[in-house]
Protein backbone atom coordinates (compact mmCIF):
# COMPACT_ATOMS: atom_id res chain seq x y z
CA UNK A 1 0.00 0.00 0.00
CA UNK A 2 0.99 3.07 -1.29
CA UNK A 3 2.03 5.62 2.07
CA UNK A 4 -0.73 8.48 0.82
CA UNK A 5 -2.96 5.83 1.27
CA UNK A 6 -1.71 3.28 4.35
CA UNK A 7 -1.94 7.20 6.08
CA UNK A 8 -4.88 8.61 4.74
CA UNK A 9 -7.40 10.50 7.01
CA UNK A 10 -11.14 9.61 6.73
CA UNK A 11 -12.43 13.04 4.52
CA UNK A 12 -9.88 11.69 2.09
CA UNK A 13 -11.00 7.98 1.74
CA UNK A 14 -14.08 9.48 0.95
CA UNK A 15 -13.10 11.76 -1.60
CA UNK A 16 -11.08 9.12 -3.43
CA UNK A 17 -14.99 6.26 -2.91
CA UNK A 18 -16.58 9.85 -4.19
CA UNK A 19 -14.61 9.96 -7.27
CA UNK A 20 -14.20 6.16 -8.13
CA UNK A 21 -10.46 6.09 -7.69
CA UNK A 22 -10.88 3.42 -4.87
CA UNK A 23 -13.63 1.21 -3.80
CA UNK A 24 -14.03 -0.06 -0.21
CA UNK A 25 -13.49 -3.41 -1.70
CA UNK A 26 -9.92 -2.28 -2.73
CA UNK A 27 -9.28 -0.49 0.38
CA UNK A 28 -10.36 -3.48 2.59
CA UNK A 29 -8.32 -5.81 0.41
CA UNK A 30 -4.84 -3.83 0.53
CA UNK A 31 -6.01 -2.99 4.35
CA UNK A 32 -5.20 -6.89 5.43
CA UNK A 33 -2.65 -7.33 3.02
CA UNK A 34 -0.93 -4.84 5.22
CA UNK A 35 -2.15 -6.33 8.55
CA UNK A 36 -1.09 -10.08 6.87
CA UNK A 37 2.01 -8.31 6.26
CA UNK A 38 2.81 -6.40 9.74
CA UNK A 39 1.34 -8.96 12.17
CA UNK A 40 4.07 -11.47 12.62
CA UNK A 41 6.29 -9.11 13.74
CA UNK A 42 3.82 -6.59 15.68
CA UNK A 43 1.12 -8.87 17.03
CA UNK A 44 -1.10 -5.89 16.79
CA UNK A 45 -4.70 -8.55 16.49
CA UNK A 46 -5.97 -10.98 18.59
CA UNK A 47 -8.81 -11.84 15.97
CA UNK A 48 -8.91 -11.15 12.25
CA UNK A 49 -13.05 -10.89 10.88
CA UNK A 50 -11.96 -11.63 7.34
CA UNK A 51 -15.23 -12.53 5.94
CA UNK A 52 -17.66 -10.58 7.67
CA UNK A 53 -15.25 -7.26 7.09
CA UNK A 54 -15.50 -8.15 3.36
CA UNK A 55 -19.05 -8.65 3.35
CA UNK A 56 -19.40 -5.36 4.89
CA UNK A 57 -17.25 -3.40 2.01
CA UNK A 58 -19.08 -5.08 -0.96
CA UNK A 59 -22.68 -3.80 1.33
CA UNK A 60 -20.28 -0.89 1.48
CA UNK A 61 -19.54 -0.59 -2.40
CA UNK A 62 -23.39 -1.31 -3.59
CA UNK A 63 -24.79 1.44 -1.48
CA UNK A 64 -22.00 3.86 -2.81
CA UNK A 65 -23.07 2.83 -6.24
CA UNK A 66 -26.80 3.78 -5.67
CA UNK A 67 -26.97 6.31 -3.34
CA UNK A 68 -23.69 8.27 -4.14
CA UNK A 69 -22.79 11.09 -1.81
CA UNK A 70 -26.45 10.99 -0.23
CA UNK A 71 -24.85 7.55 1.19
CA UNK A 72 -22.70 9.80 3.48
CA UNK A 73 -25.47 11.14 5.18
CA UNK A 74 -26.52 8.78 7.42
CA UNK A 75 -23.42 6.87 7.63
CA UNK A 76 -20.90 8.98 7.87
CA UNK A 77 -17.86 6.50 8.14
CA UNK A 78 -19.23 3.76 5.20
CA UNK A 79 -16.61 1.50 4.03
CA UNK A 80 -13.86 3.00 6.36
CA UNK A 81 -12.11 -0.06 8.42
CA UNK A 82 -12.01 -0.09 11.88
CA UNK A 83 -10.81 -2.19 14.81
CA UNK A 84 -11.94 -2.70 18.14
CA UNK A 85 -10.18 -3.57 21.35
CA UNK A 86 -10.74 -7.50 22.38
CA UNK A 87 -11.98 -6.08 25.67
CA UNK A 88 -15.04 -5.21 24.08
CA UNK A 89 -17.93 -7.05 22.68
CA UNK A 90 -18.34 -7.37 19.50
CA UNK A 91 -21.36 -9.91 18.07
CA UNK A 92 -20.77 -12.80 16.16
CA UNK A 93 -16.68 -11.58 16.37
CA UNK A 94 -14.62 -13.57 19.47
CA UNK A 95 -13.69 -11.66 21.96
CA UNK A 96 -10.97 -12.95 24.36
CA UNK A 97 -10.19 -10.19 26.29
CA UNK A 98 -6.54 -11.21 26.57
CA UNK A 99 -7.48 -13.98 28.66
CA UNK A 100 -7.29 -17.65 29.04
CA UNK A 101 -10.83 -18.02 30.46
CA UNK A 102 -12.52 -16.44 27.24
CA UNK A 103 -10.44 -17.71 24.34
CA UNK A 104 -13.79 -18.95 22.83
CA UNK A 105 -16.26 -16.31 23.75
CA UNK A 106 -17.73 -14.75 20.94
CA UNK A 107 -20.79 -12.34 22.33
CA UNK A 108 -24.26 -12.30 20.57
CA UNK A 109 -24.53 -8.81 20.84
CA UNK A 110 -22.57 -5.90 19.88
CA UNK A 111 -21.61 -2.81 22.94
CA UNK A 112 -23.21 0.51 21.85
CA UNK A 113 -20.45 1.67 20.75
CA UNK A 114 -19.44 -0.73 18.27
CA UNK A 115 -23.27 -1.02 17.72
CA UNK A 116 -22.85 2.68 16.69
CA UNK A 117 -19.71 2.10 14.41
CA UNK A 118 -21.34 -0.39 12.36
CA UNK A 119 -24.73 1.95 11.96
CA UNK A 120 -22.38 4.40 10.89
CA UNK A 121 -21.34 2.49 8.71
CA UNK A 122 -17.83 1.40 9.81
CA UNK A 123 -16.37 -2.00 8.65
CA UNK A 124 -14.90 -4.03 11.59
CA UNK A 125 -11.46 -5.23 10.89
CA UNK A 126 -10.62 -7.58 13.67
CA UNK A 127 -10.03 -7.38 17.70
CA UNK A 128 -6.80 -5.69 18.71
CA UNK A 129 -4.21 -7.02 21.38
CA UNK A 130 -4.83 -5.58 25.16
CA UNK A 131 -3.33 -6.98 28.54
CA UNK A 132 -5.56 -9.58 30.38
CA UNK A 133 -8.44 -7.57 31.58
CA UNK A 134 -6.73 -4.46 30.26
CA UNK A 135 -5.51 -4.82 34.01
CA UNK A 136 -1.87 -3.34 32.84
CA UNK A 137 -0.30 -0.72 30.88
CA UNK A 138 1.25 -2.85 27.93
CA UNK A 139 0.24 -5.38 25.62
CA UNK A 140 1.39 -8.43 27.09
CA UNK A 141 -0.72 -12.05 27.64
CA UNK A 142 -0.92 -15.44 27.84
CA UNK A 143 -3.28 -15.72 24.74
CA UNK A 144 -1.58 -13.91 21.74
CA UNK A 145 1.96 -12.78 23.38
CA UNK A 146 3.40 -9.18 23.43
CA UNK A 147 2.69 -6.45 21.00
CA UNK A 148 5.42 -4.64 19.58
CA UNK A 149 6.26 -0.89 19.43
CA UNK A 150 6.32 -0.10 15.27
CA UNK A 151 8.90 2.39 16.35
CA UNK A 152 11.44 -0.23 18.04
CA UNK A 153 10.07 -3.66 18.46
CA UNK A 154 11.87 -4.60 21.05
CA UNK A 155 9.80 -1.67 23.27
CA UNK A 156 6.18 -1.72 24.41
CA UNK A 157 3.50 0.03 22.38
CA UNK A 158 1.96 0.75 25.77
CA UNK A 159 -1.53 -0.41 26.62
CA UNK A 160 -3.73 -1.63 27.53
CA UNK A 161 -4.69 -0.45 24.10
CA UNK A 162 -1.96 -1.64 22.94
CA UNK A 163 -2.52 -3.50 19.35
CA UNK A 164 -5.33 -0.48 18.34
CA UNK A 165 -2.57 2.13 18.34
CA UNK A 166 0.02 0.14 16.82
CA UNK A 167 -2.86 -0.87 13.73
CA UNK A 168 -3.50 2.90 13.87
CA UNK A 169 -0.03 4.13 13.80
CA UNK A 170 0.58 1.33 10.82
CA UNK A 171 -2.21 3.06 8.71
CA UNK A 172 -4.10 -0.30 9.18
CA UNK A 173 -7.83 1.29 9.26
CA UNK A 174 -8.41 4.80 9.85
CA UNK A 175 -9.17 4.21 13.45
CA UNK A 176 -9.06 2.17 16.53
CA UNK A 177 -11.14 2.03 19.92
CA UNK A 178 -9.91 1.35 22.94
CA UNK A 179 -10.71 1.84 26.86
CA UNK A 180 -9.03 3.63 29.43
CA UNK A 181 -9.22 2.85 32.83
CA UNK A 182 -5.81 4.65 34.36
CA UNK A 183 -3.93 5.89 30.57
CA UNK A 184 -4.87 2.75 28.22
CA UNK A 185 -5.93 5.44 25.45
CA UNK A 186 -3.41 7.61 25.79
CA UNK A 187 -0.67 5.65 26.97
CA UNK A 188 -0.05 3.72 23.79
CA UNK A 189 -1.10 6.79 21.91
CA UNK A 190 2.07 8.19 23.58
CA UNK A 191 4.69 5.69 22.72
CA UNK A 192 3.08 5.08 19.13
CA UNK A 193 2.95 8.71 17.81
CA UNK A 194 -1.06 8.74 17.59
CA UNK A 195 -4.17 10.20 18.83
CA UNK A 196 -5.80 8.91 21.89
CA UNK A 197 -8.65 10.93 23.17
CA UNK A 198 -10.59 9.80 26.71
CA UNK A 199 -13.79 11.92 26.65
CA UNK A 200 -15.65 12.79 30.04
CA UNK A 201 -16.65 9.66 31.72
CA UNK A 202 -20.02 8.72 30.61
CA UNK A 203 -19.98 10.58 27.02
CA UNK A 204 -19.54 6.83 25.43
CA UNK A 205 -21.51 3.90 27.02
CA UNK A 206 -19.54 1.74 28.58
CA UNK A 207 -21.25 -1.39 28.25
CA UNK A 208 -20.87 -4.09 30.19
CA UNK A 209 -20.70 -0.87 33.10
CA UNK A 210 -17.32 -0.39 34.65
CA UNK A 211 -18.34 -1.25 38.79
CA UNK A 212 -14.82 1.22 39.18
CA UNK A 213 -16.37 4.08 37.33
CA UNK A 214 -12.56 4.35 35.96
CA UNK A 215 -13.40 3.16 32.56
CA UNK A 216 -14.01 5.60 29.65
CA UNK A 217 -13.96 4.27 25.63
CA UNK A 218 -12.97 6.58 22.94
CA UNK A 219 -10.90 6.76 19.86
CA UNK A 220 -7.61 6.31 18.50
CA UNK A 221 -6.52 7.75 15.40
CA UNK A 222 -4.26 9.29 13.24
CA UNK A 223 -5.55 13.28 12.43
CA UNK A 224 -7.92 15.35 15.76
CA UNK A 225 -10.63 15.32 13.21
CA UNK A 226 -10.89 11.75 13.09
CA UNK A 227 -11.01 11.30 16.43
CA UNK A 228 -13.77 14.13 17.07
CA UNK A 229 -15.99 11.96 13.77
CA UNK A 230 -15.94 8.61 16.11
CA UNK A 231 -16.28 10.77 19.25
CA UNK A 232 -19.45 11.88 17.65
CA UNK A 233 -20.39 8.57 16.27
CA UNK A 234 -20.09 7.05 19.33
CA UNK A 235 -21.60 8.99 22.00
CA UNK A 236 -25.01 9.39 23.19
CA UNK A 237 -27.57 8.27 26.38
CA UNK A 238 -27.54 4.59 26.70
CA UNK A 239 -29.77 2.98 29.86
CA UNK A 240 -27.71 -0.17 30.08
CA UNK A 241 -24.22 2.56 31.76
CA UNK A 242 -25.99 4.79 34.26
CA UNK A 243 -23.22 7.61 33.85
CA UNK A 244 -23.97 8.23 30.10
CA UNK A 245 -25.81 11.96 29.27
CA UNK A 246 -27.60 13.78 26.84
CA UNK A 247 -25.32 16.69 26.56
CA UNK A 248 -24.91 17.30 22.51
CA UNK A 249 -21.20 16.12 21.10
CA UNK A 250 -18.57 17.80 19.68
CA UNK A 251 -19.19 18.62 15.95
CA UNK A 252 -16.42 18.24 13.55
CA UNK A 253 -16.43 21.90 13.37
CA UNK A 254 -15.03 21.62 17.29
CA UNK A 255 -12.55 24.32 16.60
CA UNK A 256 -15.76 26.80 17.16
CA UNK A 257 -15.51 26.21 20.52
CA UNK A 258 -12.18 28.78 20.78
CA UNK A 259 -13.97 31.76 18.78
CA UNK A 260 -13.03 34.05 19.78
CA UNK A 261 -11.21 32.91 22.95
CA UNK A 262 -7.95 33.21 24.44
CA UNK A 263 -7.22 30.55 27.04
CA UNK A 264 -5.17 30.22 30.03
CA UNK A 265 -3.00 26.97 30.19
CA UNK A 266 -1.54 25.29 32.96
CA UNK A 267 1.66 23.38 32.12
CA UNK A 268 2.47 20.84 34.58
CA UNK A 269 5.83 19.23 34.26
CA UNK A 270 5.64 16.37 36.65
CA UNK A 271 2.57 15.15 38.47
CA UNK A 272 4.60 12.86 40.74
CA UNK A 273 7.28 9.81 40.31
CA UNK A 274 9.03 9.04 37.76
CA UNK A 275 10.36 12.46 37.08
CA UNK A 276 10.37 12.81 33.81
CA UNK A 277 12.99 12.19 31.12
CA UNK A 278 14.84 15.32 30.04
CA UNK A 279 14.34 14.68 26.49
CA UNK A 280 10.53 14.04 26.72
CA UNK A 281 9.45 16.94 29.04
CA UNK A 282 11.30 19.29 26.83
CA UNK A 283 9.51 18.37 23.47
CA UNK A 284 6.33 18.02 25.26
CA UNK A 285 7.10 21.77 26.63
CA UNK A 286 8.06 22.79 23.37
CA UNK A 287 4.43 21.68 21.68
CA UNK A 288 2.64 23.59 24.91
CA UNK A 289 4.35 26.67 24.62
CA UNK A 290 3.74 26.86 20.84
CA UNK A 291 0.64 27.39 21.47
CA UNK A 292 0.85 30.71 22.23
CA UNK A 293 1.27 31.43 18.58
CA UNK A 294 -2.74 31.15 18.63
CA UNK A 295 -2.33 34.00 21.82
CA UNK A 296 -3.34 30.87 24.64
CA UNK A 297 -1.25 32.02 27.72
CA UNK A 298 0.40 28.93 28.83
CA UNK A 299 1.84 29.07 32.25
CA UNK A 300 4.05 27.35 34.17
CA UNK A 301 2.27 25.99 37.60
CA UNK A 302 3.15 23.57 40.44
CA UNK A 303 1.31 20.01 40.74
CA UNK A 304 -2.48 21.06 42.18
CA UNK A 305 -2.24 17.91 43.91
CA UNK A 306 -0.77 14.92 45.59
CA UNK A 307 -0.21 11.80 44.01
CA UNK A 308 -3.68 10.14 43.89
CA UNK A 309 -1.83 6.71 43.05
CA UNK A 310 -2.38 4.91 46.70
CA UNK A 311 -6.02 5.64 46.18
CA UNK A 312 -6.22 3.98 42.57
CA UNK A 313 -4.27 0.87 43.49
CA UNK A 314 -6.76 0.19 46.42
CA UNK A 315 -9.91 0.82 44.25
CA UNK A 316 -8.34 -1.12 40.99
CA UNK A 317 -7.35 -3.80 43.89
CA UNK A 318 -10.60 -4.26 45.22
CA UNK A 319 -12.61 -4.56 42.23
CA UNK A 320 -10.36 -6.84 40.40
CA UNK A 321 -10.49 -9.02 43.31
CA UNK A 322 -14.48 -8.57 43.37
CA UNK A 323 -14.37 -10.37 39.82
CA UNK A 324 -13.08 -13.40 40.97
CA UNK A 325 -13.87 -13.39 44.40
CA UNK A 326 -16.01 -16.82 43.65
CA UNK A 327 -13.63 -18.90 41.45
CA UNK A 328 -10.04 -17.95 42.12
CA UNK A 329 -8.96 -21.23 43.34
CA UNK A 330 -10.63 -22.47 40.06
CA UNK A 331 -9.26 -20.32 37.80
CA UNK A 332 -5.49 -18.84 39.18
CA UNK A 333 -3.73 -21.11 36.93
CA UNK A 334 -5.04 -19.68 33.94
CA UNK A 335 -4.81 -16.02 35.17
CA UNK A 336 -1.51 -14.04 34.25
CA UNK A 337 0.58 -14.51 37.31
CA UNK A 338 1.28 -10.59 37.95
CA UNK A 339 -2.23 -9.92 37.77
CA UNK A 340 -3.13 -12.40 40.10
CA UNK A 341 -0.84 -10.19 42.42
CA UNK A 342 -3.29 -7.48 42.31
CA UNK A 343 -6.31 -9.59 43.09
CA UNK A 344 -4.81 -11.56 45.90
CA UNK A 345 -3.61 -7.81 47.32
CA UNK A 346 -7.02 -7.05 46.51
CA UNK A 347 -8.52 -9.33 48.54
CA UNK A 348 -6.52 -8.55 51.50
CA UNK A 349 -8.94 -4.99 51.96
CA UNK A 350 -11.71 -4.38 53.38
CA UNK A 351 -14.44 -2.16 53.64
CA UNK A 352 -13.00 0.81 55.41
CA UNK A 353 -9.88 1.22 53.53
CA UNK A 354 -12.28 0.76 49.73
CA UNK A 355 -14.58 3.74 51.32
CA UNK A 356 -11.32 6.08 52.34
CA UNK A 357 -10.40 5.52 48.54
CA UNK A 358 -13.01 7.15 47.39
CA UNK A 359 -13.59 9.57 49.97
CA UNK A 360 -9.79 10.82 49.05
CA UNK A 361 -11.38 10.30 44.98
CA UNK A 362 -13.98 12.96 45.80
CA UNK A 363 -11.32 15.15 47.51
CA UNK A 364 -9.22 15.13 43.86
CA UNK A 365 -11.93 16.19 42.50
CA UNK A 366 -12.42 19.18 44.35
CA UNK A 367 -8.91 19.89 44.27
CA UNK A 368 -9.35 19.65 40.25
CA UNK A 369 -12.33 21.64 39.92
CA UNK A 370 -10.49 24.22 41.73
CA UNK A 371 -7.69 24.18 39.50
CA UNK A 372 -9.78 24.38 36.40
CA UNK A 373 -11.52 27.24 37.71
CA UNK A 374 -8.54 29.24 37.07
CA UNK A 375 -7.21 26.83 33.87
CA UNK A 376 -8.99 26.64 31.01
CA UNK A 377 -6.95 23.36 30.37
CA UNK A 378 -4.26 21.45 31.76
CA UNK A 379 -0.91 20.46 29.95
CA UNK A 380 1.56 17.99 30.43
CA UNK A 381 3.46 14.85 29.04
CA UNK A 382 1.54 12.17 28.46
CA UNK A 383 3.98 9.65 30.23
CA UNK A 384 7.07 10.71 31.56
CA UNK A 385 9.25 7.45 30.21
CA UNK A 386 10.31 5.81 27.07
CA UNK A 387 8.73 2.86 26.52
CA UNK A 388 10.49 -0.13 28.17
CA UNK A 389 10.88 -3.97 27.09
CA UNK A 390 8.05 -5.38 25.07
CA UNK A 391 7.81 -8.19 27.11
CA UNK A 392 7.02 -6.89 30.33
CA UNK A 393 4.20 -5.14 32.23
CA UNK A 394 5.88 -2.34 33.50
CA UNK A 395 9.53 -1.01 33.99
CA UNK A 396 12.30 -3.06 34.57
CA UNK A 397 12.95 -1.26 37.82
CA UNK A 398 9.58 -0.55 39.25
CA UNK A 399 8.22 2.88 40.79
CA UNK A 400 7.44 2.76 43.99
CA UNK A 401 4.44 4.21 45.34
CA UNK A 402 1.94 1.96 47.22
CA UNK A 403 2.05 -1.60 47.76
CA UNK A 404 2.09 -2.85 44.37
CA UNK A 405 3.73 -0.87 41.30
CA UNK A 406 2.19 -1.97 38.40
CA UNK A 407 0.43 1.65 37.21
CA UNK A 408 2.54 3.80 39.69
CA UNK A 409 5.10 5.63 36.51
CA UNK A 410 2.51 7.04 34.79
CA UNK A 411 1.56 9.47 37.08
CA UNK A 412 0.06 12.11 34.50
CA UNK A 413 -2.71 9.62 32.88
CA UNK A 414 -4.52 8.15 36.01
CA UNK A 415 -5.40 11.06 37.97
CA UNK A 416 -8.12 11.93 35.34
CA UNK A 417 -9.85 8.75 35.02
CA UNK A 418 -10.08 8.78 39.11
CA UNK A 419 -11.81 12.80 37.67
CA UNK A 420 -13.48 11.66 35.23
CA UNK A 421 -12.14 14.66 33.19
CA UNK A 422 -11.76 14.56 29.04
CA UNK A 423 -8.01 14.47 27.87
CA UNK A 424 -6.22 13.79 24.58
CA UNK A 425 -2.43 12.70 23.81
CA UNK A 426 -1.16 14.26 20.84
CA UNK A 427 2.27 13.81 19.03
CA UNK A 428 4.80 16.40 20.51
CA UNK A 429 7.97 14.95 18.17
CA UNK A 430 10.24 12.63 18.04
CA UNK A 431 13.15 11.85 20.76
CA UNK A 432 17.10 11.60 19.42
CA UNK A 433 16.53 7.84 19.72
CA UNK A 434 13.44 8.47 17.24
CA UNK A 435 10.98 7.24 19.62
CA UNK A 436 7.24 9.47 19.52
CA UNK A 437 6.72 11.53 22.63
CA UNK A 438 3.16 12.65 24.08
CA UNK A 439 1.83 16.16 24.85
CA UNK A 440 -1.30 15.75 26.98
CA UNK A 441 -4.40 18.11 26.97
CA UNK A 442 -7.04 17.88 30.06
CA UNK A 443 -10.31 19.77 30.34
CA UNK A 444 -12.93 20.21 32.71
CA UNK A 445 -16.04 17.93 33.14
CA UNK A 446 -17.94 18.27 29.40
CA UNK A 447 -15.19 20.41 27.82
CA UNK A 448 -14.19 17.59 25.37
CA UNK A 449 -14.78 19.90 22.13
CA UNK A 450 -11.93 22.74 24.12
CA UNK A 451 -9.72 19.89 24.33
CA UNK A 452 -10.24 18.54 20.95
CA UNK A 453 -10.09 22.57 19.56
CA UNK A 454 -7.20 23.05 20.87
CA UNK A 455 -5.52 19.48 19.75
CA UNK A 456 -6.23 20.58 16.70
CA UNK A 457 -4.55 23.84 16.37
CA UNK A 458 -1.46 21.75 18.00
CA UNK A 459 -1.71 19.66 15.10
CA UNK A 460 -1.93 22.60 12.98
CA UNK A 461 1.10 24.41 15.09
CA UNK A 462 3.28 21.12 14.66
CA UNK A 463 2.17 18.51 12.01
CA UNK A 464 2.97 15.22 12.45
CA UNK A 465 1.71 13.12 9.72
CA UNK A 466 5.30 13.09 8.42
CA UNK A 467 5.82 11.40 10.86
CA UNK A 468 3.66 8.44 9.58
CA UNK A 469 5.78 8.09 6.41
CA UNK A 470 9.29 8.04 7.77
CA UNK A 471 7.20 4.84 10.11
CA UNK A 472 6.56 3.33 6.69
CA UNK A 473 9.97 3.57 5.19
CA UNK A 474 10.97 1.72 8.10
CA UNK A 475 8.97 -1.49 7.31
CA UNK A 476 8.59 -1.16 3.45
């Protein structure tokens, strides 16, 4: 596949069906050529839907034929591939969610989400690679094996997202999902040069419900105005997650949410342990302050707060204890052996210590609201660290922060899923080492089309879909 094409954005794919230069047909069929092509070495999918995503673009192809443009009207992402993390269900497609226990599952019924998606028009690709449970930051389990970094193979892509944003950052469909429970968006949007937007919790059904109230869905994607069209797609009231609203989405016109504003920006350098890398903080500086070419003020402020991390490891403990709280003994052997850490330490709470959690969860988010009272948003980088072996769940030499490590050095994702608040990782550059660095946008409660705005003019400010070509030179 040709690089204009492996990297195209959606309003382009569209043109080109428009026109007659490509067909879905074609694009699906040189889509999993490339996957066929990457996937020994990446291990980006779990699952591949061969037939059923090729049934889709000929349905795809005959309604382009007889409705021509009207055809975008209602389905606004026809014929464009897509893929899904395994974590979530997807009918009639299996869905393992990096586990041992569901290696045959295949649901009868899609989530809303990916309900959505396909109403929109979206062809489903496959199921993409996440830890077991999406328990841990990276891409590693005991059903498929670790997914590789595009940019250095022998790294993590991050995760728990992990195999959408290496198929995005591949040009393998225009788009991924995934979920994000402490930074699995915008983790591995980080550490594969990407998009990964987490809107405000309860913008996106998240169906089955997260019991945590951690976990938000959104998009992954190459350009901001991709990820605002599945934002849109996707969202909406759903009765089956109790947190989901009415309040209207961001349009693809989100950039109208600046006129004719000038914003104050908080940039953060470190929001605890691991301090971050020299290299990193100063590229992901570099993208903040440019923003002042669009006359943002973008100052520099102390952390608002304290580390929230002993307070996410006890309510991530607990609940992923609560899960198997009836069949360990039946199941441990078949459970990834550092996760079964967690839900052993899990099970060693109680009551008391679950309830000062989230009494300290509601003091955050005071402390937050406070801060955003005088921030319009929050900047940062994404995650502090390269990404380290591809093989392993976290650092070789863990942080230390509470009685288990495995979340503690990415201090700047979690705090806003314990929030709840919307926030985006966009490319900042590339390090010496030419590994892709984060800059990382956070809004208040609702303000996902500010955060997407002003991702946007970043993109604008500092393109990086350059960036996508020098990826494919590596593995032509």
């Amino acid at each position: 596949m040709e690089p204009e094409l492996q990297y195209a954005g959606i309003d382009t794919i569209r043109r080109l069906y428009t026109d007659g230069t490509l067909s879905p047909t074609e694009y699906l069929s040189t889509t999993l050529e490339l996957l066929d092509r990457l996937e020994p070495e990446l291990g980006a999918f779990v699952t591949v839907a061969r037939e059923r995503a090729t049934a889709e673009a000929e349905a795809a192809q005959r309604r382009l034929h007889t409705l021509g443009t009207v055809a975008w009207e209602d389905r606004p992402l026809l014929g464009m591939p897509v893929s899904i993390k395994d974590l979530t269900p997807t009918e009639g497609i299996r869905t393992t969610r990096g586990s041992l226990l569901h290696t045959a599952t295949v649901p009868t019924e899609d989530a809303p989400a990916v309900a959505r998606l396909r109403d929109a028009g979206a062809i489903i690709i496959g199921k993409t690679n996440t830890s077991e449970g999406g328990w841990s930051a990276s891409g590693v389990n005991r059903v498929h094996g670790p997914t590789r970094n595009p940019w250095d193979p022998s790294r993590t892509p991050g995760g728990s997202s992990a195999g959408a944003a290496v198929a995005v950052a591949m040009g393998v469909g225009v788009a991924g999902t995934g979920t994000d429970g402490a930074g699995s968006i915008r983790i591995p949007a980080a550490f594969c040069g990407v998009v990964g937007f987490k809107p405000t919790l309860g913008r996106i059904p998240y169906v089955p419900a997260s019991p945590d109230e951690l976990s938000h869905i959104g998009p992954l994607t190459r350009t901001v105005d991709d990820a605002v069209l599945l934002l849109r797609v996707m969202s909406g009231f759903d009765a089956r997650d109790a947190l989901t609203f009415r309040t209207p989405c961001p349009t693809a016109e989100s950039d109208t949410a600046l006129s004719p504003r000038t914003l104050r920006i908080g940039w953060i350098s470190s929001l605890g342990a691991p301090d971050p890398h020299p290299e990193i903080e100063a590229l992901a500086r570099r993208a903040a302050q440019s923003l002042t070419a669009w006359g943002h003020v973008v100052e520099e402020i102390a952390p608002p707060f304290e580390d929230p991390y002993p307070m996410l490891e006890v309510i991530l403990s607990s609940w992923e204890s609560a899960t198997h709280a009836d069949d360990l003994a039946g199941v441990a052997d078949r459970l990834d052996p550092d996760r079964l850490q967690v839900i052993r330490f899990g099970g060693t709470l109680d009551a008391t210590q679950l309830v000062q959690a989230y009494a300290g969860r509601s003091r955050l988010r005071t402390q937050v609201h406070d801060v955003m009272t005088r921030y319009d948003l929050l900047a940062m980088p994404t995650v502090p660290i390269p990404p380290f072996a591809a093989e392993l769940h976290e650092p070789a030499e863990p942080v230390r922060k509470g009685r288990l490590s495995w979340l503690a050095w990415t201090p700047g994702t979690y705090p806003f899923n314990l929030t709840g608040q919307p926030a985006v990782s966009v490319p900042a550059g590339l390090t010496t080492t030419g590994l892709p660095v984060g800059l990382q946008l956070v809004g208040s409660l609702h303000a996902d089309a500010l955060v997407l705005a002003v991702a946007r003019q970043l993109e604008q400010l500092n393109p990086w879909h350059h960036l996508y070509a020098e990826l494919s030179k590596r593995w032509s």
